[in-house]
N, C-alpha and C. Protein backbone atom coordinates (compact mmCIF):
# COMPACT_ATOMS: atom_id res chain seq x y z
N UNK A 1 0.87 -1.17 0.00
CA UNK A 1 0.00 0.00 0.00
C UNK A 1 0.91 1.22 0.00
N UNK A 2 0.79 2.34 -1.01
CA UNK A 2 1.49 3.64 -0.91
C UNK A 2 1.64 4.25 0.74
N UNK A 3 2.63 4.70 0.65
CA UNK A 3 2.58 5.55 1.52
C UNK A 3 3.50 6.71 1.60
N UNK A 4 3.25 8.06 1.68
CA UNK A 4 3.70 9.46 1.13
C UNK A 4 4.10 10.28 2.47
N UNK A 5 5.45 10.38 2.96
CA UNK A 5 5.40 11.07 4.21
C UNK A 5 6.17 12.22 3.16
N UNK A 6 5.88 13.37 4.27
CA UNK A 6 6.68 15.03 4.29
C UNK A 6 6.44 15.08 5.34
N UNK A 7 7.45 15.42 6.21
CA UNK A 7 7.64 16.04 7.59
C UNK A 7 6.35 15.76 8.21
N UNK A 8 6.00 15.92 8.97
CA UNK A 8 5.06 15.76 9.71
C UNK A 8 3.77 15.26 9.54
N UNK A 9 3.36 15.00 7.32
CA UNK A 9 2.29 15.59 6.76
C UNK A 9 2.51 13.30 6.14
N UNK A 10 1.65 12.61 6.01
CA UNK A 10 1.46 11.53 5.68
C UNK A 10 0.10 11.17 5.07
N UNK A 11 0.48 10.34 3.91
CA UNK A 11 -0.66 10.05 2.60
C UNK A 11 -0.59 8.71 2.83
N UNK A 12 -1.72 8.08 3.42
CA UNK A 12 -2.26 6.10 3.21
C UNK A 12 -3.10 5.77 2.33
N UNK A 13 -2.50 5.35 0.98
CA UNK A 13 -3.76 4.45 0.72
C UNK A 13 -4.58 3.35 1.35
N UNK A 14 -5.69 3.55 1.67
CA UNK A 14 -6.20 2.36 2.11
C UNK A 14 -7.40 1.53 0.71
N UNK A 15 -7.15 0.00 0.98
CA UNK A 15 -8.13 -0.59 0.21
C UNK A 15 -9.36 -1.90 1.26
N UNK A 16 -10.74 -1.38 1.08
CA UNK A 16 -11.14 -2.20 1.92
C UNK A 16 -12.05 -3.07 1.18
N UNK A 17 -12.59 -4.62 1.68
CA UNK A 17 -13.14 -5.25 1.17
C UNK A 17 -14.20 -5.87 1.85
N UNK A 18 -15.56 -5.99 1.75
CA UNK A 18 -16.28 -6.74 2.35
C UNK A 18 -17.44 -7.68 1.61
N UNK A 19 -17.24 -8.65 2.30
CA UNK A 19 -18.10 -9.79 1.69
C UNK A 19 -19.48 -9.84 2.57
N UNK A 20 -20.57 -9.64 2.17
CA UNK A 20 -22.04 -9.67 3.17
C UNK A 20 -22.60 -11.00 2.83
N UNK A 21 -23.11 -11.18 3.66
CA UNK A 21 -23.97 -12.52 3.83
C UNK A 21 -24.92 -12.81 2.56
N UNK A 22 -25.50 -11.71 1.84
CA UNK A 22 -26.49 -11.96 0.84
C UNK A 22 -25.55 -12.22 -0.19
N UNK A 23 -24.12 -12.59 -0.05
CA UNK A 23 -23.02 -12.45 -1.36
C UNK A 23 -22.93 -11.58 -2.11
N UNK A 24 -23.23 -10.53 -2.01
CA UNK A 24 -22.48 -8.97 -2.50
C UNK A 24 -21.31 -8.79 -1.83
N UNK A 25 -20.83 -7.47 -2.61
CA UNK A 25 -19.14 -7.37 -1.86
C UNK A 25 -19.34 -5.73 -1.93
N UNK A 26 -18.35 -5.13 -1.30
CA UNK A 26 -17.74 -3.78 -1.15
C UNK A 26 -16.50 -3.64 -1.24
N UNK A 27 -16.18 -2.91 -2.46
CA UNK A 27 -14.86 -2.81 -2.18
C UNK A 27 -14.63 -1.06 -2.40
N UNK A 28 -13.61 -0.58 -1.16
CA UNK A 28 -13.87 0.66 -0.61
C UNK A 28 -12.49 1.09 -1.35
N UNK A 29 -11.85 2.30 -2.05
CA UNK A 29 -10.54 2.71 -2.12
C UNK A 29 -10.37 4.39 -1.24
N UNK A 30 -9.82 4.90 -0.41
CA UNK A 30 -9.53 5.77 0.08
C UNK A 30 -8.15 6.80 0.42
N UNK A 31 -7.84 7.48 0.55
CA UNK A 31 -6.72 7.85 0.49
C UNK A 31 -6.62 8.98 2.34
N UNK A 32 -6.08 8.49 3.33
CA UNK A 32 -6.29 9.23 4.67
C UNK A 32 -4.77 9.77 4.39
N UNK A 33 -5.40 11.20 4.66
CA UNK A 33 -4.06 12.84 5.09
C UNK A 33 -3.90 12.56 6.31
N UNK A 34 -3.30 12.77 6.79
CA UNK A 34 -2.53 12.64 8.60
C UNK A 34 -1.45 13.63 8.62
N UNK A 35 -1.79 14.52 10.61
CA UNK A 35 -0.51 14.91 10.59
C UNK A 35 0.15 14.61 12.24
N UNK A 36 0.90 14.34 11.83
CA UNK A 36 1.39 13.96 12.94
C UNK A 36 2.36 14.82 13.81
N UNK A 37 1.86 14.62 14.94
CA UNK A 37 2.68 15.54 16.31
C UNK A 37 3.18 14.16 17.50
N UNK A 38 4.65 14.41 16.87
CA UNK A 38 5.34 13.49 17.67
C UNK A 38 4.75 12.10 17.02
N UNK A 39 4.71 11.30 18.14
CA UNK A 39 4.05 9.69 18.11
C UNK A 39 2.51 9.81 17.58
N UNK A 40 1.50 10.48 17.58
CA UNK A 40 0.60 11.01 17.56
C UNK A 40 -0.12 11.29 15.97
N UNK A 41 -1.41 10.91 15.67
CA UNK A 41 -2.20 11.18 14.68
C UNK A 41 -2.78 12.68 15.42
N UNK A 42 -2.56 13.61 15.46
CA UNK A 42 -3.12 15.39 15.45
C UNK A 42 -4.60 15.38 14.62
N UNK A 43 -4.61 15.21 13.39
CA UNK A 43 -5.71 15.41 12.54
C UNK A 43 -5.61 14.25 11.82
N UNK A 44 -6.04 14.10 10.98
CA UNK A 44 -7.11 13.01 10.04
C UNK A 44 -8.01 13.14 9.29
N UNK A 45 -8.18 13.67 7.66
CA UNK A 45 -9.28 13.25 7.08
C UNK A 45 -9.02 12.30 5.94
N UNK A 46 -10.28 12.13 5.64
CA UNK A 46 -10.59 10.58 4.52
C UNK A 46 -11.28 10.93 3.28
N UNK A 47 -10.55 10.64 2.02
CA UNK A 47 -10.87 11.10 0.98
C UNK A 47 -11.63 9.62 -0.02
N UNK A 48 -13.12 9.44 -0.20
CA UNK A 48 -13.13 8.40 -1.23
C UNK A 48 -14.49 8.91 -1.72
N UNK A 49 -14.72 8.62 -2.92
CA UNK A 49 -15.87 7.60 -3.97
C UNK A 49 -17.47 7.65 -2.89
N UNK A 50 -18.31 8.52 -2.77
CA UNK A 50 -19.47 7.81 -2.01
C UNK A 50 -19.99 6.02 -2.72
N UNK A 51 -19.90 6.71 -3.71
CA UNK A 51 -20.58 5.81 -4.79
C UNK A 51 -19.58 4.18 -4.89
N UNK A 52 -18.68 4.05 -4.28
CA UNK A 52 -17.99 2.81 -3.85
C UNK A 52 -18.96 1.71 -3.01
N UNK A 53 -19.55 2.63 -1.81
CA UNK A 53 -20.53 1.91 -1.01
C UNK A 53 -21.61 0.80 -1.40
N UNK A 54 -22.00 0.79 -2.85
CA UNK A 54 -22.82 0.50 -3.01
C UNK A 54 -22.57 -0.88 -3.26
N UNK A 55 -23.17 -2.52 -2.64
CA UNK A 55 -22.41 -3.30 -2.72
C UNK A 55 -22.87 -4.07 -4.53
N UNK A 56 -22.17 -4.83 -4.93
CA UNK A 56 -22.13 -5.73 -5.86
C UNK A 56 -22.09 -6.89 -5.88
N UNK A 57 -22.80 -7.75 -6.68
CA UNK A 57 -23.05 -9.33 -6.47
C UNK A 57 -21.49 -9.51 -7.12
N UNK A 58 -21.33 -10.77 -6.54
CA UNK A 58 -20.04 -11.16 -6.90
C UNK A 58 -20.33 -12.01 -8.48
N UNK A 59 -19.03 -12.00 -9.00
CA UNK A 59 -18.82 -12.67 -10.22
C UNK A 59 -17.97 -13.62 -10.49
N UNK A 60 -18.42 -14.68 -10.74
CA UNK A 60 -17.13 -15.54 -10.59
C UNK A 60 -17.46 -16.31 -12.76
């Protein structure tokens, strides 16, 4: 998974996946800004897709 530090200032891609019981899936892509003070997450926001949420039958 990427990950983008500058001084204090850090870029995560995150990728998430979920499988629901009715066999649809979610798959989430996001990108979290962080800044960090010391050891410490300070702030935090989360950048994605609303339209990711929506789940999908799987395909095989």
């Amino acid at each position: 998974r990427p990950v983008f530090v500058n001084g204090d200032r850090v870029v995560i891609r995150w990728v998430f996946r979920f499988n629901w019981h009715d066999g649809t899936t979610t798959q989430m892509e996001e990108l979290a800004y962080q800044r960090w003070e010391g050891e410490r997450i300070a702030e935090e926001t989360f950048f994605y897709d609303p339209a990711q949420r929506v789940p999908k039958k799987l395909t095989t």
